[in-house]
N, C-alpha and C. Protein backbone atom coordinates (compact mmCIF):
# COMPACT_ATOMS: atom_id res chain seq x y z
N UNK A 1 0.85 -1.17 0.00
CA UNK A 1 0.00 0.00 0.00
C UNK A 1 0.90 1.24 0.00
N UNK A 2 0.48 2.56 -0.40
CA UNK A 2 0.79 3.50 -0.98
C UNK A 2 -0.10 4.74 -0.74
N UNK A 3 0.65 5.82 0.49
CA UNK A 3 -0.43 7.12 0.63
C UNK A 3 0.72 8.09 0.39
N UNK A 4 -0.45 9.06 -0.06
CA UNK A 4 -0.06 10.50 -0.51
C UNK A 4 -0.86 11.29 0.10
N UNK A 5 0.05 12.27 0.48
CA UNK A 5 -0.83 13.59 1.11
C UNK A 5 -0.03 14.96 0.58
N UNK A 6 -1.05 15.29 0.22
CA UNK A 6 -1.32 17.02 -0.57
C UNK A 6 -1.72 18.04 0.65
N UNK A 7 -0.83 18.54 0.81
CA UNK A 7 -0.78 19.86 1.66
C UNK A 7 -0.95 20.80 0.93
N UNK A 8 -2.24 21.61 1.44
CA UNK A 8 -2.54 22.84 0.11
C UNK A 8 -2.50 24.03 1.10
N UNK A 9 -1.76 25.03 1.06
CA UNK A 9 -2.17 26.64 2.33
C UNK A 9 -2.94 27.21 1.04
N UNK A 10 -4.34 27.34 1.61
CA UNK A 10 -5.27 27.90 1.29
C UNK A 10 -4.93 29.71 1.01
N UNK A 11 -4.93 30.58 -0.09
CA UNK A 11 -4.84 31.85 0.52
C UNK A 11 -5.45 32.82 1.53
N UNK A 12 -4.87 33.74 1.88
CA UNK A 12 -4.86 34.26 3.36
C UNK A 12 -6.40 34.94 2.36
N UNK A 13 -7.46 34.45 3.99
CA UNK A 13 -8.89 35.26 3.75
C UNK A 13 -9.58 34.17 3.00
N UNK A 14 -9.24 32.99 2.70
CA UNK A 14 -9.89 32.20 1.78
C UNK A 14 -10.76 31.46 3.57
N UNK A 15 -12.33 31.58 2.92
CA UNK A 15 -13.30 30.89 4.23
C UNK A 15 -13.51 29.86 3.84
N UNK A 16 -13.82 28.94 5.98
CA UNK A 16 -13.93 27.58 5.38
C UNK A 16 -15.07 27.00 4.37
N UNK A 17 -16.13 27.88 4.04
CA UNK A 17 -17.20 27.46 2.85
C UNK A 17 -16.64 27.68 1.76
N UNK A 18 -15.71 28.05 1.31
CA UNK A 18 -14.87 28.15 -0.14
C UNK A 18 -13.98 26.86 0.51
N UNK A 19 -13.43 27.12 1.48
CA UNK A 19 -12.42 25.66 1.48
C UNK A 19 -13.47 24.29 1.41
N UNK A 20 -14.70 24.14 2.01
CA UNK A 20 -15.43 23.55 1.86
C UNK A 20 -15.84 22.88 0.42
N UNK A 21 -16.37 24.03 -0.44
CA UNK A 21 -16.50 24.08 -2.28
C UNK A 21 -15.77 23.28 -2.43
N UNK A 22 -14.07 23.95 -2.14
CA UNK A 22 -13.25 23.23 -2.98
C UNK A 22 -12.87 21.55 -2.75
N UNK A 23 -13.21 21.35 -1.79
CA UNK A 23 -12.88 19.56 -1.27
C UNK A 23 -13.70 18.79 -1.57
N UNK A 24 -15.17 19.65 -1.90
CA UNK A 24 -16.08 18.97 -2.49
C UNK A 24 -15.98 18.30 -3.85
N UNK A 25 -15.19 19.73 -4.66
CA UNK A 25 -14.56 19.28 -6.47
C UNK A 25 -13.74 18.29 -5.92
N UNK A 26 -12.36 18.58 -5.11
CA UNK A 26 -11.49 17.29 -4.81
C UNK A 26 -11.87 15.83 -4.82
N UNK A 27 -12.95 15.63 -4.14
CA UNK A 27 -13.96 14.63 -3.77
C UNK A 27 -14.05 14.15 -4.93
N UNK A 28 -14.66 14.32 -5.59
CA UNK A 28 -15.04 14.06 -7.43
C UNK A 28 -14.05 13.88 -8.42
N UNK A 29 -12.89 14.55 -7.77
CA UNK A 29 -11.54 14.58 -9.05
C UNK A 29 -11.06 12.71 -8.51
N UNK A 30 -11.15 12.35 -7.84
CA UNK A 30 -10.49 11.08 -6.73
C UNK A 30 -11.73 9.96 -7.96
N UNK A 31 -12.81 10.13 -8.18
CA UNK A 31 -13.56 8.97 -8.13
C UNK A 31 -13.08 8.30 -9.36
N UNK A 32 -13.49 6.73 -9.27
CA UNK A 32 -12.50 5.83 -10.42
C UNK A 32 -11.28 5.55 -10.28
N UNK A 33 -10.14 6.33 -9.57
CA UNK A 33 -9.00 6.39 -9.89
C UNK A 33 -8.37 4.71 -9.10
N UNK A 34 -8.00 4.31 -10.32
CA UNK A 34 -7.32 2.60 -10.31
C UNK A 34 -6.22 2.64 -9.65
N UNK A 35 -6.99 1.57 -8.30
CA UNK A 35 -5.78 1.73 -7.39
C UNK A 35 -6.38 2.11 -6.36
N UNK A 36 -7.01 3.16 -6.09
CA UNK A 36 -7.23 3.82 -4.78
C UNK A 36 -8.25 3.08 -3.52
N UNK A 37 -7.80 2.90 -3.06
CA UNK A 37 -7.99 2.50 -1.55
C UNK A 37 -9.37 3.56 -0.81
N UNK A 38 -9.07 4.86 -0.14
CA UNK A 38 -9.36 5.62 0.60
C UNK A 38 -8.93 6.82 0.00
N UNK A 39 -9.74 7.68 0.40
CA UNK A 39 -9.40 9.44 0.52
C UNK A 39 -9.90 9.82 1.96
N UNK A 40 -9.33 10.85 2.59
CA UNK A 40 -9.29 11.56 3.71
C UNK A 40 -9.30 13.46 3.24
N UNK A 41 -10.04 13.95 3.33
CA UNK A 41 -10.28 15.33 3.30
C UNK A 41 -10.14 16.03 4.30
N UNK A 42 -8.92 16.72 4.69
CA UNK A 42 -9.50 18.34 6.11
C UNK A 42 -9.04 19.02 5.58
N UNK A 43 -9.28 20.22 6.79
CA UNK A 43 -8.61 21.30 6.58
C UNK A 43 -8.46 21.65 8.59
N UNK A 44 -7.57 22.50 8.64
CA UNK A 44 -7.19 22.66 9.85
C UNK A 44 -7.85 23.88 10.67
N UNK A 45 -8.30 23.78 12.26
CA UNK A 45 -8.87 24.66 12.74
C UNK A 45 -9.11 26.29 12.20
N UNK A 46 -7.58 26.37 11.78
CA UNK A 46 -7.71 27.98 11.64
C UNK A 46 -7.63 28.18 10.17
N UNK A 47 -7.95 27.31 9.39
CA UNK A 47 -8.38 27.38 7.38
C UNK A 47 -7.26 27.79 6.54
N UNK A 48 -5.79 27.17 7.78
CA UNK A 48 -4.70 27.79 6.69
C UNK A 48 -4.30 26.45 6.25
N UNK A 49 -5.09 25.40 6.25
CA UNK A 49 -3.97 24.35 5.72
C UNK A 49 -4.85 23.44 5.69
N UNK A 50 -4.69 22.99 3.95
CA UNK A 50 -5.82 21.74 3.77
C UNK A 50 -5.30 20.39 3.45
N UNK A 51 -5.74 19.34 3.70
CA UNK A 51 -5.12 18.04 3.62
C UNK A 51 -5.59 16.81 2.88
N UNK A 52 -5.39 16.35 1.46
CA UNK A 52 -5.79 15.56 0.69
C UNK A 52 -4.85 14.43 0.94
N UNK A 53 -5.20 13.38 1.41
CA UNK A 53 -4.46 12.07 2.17
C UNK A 53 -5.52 10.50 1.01
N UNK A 54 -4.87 10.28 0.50
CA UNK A 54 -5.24 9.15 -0.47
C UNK A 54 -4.02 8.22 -0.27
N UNK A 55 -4.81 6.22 -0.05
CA UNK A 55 -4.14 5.10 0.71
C UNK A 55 -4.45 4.88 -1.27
N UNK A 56 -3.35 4.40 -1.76
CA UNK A 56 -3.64 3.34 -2.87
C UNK A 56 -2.46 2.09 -2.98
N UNK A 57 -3.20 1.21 -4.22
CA UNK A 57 -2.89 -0.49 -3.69
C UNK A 57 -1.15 -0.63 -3.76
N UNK A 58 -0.90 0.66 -4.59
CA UNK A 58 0.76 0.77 -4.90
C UNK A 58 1.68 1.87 -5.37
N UNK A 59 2.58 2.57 -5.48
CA UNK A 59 2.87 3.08 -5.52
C UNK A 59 2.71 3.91 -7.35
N UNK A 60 2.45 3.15 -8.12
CA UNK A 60 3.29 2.64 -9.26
C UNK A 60 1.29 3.30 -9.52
N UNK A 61 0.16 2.85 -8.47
CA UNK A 61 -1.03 3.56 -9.08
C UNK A 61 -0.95 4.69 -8.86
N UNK A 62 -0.58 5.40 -7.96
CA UNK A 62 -0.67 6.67 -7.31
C UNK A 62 0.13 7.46 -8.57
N UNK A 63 1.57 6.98 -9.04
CA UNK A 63 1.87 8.02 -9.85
C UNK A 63 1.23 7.87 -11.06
N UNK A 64 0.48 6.83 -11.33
CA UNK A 64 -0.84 6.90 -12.44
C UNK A 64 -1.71 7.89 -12.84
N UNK A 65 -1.90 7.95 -11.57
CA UNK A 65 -3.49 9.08 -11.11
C UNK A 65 -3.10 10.37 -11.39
N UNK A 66 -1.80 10.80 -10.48
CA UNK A 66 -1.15 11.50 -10.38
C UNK A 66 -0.04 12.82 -11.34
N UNK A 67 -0.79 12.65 -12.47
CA UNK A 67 -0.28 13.58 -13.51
C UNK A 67 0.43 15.11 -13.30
N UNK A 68 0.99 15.18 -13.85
CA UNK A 68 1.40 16.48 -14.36
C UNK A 68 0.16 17.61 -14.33
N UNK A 69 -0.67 16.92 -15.20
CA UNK A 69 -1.84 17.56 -15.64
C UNK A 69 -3.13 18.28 -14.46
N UNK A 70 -2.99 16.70 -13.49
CA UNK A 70 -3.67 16.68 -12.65
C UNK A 70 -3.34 17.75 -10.94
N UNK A 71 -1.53 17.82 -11.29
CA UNK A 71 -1.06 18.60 -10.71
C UNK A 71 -1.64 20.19 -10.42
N UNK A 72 -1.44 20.57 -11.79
CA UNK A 72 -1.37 21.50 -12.16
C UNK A 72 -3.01 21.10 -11.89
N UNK A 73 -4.05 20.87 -11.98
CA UNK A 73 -5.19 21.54 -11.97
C UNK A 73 -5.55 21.75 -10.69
N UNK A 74 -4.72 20.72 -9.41
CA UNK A 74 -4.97 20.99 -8.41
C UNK A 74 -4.57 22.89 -7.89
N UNK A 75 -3.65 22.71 -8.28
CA UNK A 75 -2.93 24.48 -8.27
C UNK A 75 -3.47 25.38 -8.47
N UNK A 76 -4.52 25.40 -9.65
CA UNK A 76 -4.99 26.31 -10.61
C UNK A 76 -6.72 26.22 -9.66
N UNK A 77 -7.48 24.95 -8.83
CA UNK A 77 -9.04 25.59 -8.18
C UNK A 77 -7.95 25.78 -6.80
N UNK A 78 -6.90 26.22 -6.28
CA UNK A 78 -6.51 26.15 -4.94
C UNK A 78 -6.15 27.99 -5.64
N UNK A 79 -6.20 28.37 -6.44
CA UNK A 79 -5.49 29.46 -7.23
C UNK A 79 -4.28 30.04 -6.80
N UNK A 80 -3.29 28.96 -7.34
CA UNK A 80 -2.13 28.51 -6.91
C UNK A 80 -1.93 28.90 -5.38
N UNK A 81 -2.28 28.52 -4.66
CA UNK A 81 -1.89 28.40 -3.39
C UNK A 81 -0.80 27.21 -3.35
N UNK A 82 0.36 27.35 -2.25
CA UNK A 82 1.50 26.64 -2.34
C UNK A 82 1.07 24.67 -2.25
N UNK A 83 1.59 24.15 -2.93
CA UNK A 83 1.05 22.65 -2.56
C UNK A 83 2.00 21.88 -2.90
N UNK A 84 2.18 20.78 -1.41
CA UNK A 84 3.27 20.28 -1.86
C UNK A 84 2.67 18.68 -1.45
N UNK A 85 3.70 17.31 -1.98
CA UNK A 85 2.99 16.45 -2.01
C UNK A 85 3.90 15.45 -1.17
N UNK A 86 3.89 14.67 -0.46
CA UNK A 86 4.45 13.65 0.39
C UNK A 86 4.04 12.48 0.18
N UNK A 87 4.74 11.43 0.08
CA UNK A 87 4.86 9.84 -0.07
C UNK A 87 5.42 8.71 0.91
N UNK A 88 4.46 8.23 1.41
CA UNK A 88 4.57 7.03 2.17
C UNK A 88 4.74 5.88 2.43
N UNK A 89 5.45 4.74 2.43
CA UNK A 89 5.25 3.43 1.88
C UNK A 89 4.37 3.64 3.17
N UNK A 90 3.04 2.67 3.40
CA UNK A 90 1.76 2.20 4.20
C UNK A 90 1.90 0.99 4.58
N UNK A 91 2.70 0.64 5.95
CA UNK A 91 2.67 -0.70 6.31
C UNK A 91 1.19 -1.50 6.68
N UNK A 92 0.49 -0.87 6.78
CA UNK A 92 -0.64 -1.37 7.69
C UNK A 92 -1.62 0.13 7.39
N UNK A 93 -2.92 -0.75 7.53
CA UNK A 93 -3.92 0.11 7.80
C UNK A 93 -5.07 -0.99 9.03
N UNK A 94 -5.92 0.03 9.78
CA UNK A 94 -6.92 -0.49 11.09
C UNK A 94 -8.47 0.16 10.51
């Protein structure tokens, strides 16, 4: 198993019902994607920092999903707010 988490800082003044909107599109960009396990959606008490956490079956799907393309569109509804992406090998899940 194989998780990724997308750290997005929301821009300064962006509310949590726009951060809301946007996790909702997130939500929808995830569905189908071969491979995927789980998605996990937050955002943090004070709306500076949002968290897209996806478990998939391997590493090898994740950079599947995971485009260039797909990059970049995450960037472009966050309107480029900084986002960076982290990789996990997943010994276990409960």
């Amino acid at each position: 198993m194989h998780t990724v988490i997308w750290t997005i800082r929301p821009n300064e003044g962006t509310s949590r019902k726009d951060i809301a909107e946007e996790l909702e599109v997130s939500k929808r960009d995830y569905a189908g994607g071969a491979g995927l396990q789980r998605v996990v959606l937050g955002v943090s008490s004070d709306n500076k920092c949002v968290i897209e956490i996806s478990l998939w079956e391997n590493k090898a799907a994740a950079d599947a999903f995971f485009t260039r393309a797909w990059e970049t569109a995450l960037s472009r509804r966050w309107q480029a707010a900084p986002v960076a992406r982290e990789e996990w090998d997943t010994l276990t899940v409960i």
